[in-house]
Protein backbone atom coordinates (compact mmCIF):
# COMPACT_ATOMS: atom_id res chain seq x y z
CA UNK A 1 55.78 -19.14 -9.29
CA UNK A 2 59.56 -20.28 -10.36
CA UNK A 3 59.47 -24.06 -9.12
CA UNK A 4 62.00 -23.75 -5.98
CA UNK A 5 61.54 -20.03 -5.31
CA UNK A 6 58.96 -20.71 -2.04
CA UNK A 7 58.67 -23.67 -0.14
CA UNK A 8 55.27 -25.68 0.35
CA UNK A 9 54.05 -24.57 3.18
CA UNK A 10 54.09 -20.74 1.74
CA UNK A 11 52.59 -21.32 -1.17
CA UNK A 12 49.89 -23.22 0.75
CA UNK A 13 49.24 -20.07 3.12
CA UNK A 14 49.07 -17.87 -0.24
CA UNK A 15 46.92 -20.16 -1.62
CA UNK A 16 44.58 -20.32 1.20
CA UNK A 17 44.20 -16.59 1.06
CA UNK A 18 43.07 -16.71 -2.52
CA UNK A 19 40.98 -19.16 -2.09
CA UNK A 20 39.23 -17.48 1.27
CA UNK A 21 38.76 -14.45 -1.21
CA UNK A 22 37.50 -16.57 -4.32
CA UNK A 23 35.21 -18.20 -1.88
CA UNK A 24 33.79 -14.89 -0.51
CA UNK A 25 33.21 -13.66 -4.05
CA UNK A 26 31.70 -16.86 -4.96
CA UNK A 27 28.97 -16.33 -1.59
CA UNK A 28 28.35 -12.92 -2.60
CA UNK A 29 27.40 -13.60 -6.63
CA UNK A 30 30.65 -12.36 -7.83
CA UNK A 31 31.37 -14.76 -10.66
CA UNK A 32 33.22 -13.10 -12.93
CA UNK A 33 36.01 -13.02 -10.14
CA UNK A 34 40.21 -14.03 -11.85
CA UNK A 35 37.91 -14.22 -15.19
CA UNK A 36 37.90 -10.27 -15.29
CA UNK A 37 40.36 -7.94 -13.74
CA UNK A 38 38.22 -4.45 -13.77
CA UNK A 39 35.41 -7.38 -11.63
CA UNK A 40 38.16 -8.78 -9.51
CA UNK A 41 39.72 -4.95 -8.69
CA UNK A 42 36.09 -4.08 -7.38
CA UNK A 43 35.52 -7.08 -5.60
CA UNK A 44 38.75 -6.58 -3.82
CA UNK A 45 37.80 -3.30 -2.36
CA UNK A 46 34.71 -4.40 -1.29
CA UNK A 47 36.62 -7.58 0.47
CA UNK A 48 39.07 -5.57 2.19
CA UNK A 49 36.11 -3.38 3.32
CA UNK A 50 34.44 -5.72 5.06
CA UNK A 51 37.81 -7.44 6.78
CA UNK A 52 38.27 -3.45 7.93
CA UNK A 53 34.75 -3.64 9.25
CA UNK A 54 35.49 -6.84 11.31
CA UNK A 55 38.71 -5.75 12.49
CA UNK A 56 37.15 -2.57 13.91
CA UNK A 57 34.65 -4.48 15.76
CA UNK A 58 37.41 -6.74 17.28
CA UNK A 59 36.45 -10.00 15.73
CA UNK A 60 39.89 -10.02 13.51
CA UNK A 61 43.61 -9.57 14.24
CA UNK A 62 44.79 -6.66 12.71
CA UNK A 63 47.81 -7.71 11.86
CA UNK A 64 47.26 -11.73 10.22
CA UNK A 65 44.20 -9.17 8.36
CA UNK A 66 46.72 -6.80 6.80
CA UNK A 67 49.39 -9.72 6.14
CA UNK A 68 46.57 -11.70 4.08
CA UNK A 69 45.66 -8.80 2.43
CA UNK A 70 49.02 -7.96 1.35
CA UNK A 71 49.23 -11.70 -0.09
CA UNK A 72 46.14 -11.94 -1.73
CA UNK A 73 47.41 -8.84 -3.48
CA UNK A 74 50.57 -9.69 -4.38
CA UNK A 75 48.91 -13.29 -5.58
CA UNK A 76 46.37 -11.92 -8.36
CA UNK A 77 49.23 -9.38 -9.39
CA UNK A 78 50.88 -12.30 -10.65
CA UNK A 79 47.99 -14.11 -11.39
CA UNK A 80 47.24 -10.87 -13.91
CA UNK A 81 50.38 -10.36 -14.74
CA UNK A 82 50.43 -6.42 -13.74
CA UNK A 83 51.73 -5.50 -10.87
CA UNK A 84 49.54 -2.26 -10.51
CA UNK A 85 46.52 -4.15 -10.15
CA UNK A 86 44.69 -2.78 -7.27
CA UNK A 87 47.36 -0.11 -5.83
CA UNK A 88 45.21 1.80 -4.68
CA UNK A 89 43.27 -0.68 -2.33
CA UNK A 90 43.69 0.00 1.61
CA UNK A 91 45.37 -2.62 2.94
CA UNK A 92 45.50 -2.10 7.03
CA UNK A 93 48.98 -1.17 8.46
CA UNK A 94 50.76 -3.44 11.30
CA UNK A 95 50.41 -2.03 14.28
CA UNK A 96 53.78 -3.17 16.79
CA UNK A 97 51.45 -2.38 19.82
CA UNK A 98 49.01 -5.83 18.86
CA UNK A 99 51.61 -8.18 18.61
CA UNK A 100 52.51 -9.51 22.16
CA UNK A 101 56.34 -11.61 22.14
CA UNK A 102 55.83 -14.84 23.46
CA UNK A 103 57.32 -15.32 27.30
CA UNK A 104 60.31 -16.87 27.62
CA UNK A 105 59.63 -19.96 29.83
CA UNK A 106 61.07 -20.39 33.09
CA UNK A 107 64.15 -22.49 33.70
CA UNK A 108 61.70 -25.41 35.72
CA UNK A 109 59.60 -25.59 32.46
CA UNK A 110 62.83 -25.47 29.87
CA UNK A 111 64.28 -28.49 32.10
CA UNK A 112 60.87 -30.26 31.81
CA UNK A 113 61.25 -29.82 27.90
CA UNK A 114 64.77 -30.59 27.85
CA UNK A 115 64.53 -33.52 29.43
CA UNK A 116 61.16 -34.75 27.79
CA UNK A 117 62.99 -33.96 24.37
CA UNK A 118 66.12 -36.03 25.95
CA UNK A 119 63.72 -39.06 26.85
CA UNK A 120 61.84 -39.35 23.10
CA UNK A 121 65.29 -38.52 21.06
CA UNK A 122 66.53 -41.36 22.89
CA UNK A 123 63.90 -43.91 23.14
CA UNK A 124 62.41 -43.06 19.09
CA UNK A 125 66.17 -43.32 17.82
CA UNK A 126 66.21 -47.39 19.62
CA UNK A 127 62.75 -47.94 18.74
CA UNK A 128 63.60 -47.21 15.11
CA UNK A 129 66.70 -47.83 14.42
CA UNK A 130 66.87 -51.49 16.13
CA UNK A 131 63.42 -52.36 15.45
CA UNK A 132 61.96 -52.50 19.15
CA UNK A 133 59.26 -53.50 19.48
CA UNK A 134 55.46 -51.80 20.41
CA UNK A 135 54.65 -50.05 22.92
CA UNK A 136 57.29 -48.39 24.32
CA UNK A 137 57.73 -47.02 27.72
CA UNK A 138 59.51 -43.47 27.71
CA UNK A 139 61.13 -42.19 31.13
CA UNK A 140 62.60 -38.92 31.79
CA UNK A 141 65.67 -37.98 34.11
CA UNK A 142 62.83 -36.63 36.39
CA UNK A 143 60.76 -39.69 36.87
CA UNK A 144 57.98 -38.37 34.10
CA UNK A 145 56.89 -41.00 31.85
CA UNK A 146 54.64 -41.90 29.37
CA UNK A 147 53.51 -45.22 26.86
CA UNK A 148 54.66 -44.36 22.95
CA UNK A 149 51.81 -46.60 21.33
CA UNK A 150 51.24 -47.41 17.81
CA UNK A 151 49.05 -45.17 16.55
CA UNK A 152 48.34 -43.47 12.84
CA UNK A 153 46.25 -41.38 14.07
CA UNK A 154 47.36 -37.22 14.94
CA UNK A 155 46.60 -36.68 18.43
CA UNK A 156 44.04 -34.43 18.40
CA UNK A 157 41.72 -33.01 21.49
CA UNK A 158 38.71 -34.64 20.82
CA UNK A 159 39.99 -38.25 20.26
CA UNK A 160 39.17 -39.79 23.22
CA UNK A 161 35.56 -39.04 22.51
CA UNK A 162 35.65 -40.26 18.55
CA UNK A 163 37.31 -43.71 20.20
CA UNK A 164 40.71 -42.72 18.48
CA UNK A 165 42.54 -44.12 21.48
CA UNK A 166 40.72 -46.19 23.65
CA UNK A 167 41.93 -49.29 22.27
CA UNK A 168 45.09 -48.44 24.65
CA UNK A 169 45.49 -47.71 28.36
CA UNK A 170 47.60 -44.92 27.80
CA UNK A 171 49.23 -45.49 31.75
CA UNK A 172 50.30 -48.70 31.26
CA UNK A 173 50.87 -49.00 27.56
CA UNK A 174 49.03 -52.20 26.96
CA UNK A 175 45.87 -52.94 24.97
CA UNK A 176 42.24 -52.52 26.48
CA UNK A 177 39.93 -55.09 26.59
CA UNK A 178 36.59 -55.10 24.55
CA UNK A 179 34.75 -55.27 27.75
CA UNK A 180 36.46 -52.08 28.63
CA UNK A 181 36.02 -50.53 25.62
CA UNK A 182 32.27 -51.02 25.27
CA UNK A 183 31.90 -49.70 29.39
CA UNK A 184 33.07 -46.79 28.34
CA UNK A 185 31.54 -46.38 25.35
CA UNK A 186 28.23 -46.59 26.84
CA UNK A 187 29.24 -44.56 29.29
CA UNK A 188 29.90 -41.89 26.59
CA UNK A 189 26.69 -42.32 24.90
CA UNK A 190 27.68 -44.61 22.01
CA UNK A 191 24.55 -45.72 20.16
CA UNK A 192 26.08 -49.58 19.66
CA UNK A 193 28.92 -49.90 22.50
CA UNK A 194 29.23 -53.22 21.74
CA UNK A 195 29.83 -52.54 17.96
CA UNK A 196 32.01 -49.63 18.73
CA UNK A 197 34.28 -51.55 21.34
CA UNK A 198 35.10 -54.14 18.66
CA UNK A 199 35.95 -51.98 15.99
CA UNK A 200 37.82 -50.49 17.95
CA UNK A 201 39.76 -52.81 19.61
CA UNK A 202 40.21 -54.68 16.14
CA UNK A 203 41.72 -51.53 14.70
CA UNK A 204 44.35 -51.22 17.83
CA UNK A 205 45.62 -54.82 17.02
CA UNK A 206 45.76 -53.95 13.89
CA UNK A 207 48.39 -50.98 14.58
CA UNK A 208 50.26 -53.01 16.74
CA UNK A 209 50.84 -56.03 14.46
CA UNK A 210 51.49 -53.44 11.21
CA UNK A 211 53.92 -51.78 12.97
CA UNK A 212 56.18 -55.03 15.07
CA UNK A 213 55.78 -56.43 10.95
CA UNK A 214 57.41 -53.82 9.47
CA UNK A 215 60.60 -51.65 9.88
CA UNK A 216 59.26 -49.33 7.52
CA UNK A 217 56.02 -48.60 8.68
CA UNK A 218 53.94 -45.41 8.46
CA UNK A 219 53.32 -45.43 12.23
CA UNK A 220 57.52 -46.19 12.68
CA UNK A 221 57.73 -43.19 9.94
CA UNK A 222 55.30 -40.66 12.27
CA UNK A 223 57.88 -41.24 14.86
CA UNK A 224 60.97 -41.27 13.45
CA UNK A 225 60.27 -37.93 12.01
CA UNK A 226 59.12 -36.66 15.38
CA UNK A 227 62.71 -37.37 16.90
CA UNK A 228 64.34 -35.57 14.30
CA UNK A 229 63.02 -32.65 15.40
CA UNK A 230 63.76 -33.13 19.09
CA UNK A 231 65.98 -30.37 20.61
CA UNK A 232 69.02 -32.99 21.67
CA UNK A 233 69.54 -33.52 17.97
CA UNK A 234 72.05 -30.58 18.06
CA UNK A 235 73.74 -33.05 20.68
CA UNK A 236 74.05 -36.57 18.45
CA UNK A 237 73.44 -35.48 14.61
CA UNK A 238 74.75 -38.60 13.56
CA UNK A 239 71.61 -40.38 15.31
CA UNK A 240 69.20 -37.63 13.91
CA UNK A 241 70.97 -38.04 10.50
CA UNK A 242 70.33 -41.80 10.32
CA UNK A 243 66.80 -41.61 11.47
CA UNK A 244 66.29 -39.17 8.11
CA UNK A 245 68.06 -41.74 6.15
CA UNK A 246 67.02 -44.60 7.40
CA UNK A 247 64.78 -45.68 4.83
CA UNK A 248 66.76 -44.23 2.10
């Protein structure tokens, strides 16, 4: 691939389809797999057979199917350095009838974004830019709010249960004590509350201190880059320009 000609996160989507397929051919005993093209050609066919198989039986997308498929080929083509490798695989068809456009959302729900998009631009761009310090309270035009809290950490759904963020009341923005902790910790079946509360309470101050310490901060970083990418940056680039820079 010509350095520059696709940017990361392609190549990491056509590299997770090879390696899905080298995988596969590793499970089924198929060693000789990118070390011989006659082996790889056959074990192509009998991939795509079996994606075919699952796709008739509803357990695939049609579609993301044939789009990987049409990668992985195009990927050991390259990789062989003959671009008839394999033309005469089956590689399923898109089909316009299972692809369903995404609704545009109401105007209620675009002012709730708007104005939640206003709030963070806003309150990220002082919080970074003139080093305010942790936590932050964010307020929108409509009376929503929400505690920004230093975190390094992505969100993700089971957090809460893994301790990720109890170190914070989330409502009020300030830090939780061990006590508190350790309740609910038992309360979720920790083995050692006790142990649990303190590491993570210990970890929360941790956050805080690291980022009020330092302007240039990982956790300051996460959030800086968030704001950039907040609709109202079409409405002050020169904010959204200095947040990229900032650290330049």
């Amino acid at each position: 691939m010509t350095l520059g000609a696709m940017r990361p996160a392609t190549i990491s989507i056509a590299l997770r389809v090879v390696l899905d397929f080298v995988n596969w051919a590793d499970r089924q005993g198929l060693h000789q797999v990118l070390c011989d093209e006659k082996a790889t050609a056959e074990a192509v066919h009998r991939y795509f057979r079996e994606k075919r198989e699952q796709v008739s039986l509803g357990n695939l997308n049609r579609n993301s199917v044939g789009h990987d498929q049409r990668n992985l080929l195009s990927m050991l083509r390259e990789f062989f350095g003959n671009d008839d490798f394999c033309t005469d695989a089956r590689v399923l068809r898109r089909q316009l009838d299972t692809s369903v456009p995404t609704a545009v959302p109401d105007a209620e729900a675009q002012a709730a974004l708007l104005a939640w998009a206003d709030a963070l631009f806003i309150c990220i761009s002082t919080l970074v830019l003139d080093f305010k310090p942790y936590p932050v309270r964010v307020t929108t035009a409509r009376g929503e709010g929400l505690c920004l809290v230093p975190h390094r950490h992505h969100r993700r759904e089971d957090d809460n249960l893994h301790g990720h963020l109890l170190g914070w009341n989330l409502e009020t923005g300030e830090l939780r004590t061990r006590e508190e902790i350790a309740t609910h910790m038992a309360g979720a079946g920790a083995k050692d509350p006790r142990a649990r509360a303190w590491m993570i309470s210990s970890f929360a101050a941790k956050h805080l201190r690291a980022a009020n310490e330092d302007a240039q901060s990982a956790i300051r970083r996460s959030h800086a880059s968030m704001a950039t990418f907040a609709s109202p940056r079409c409405f002050w680039p020169k904010q959204a320009s200095a947040l990229r820079n900032c650290w330049a």
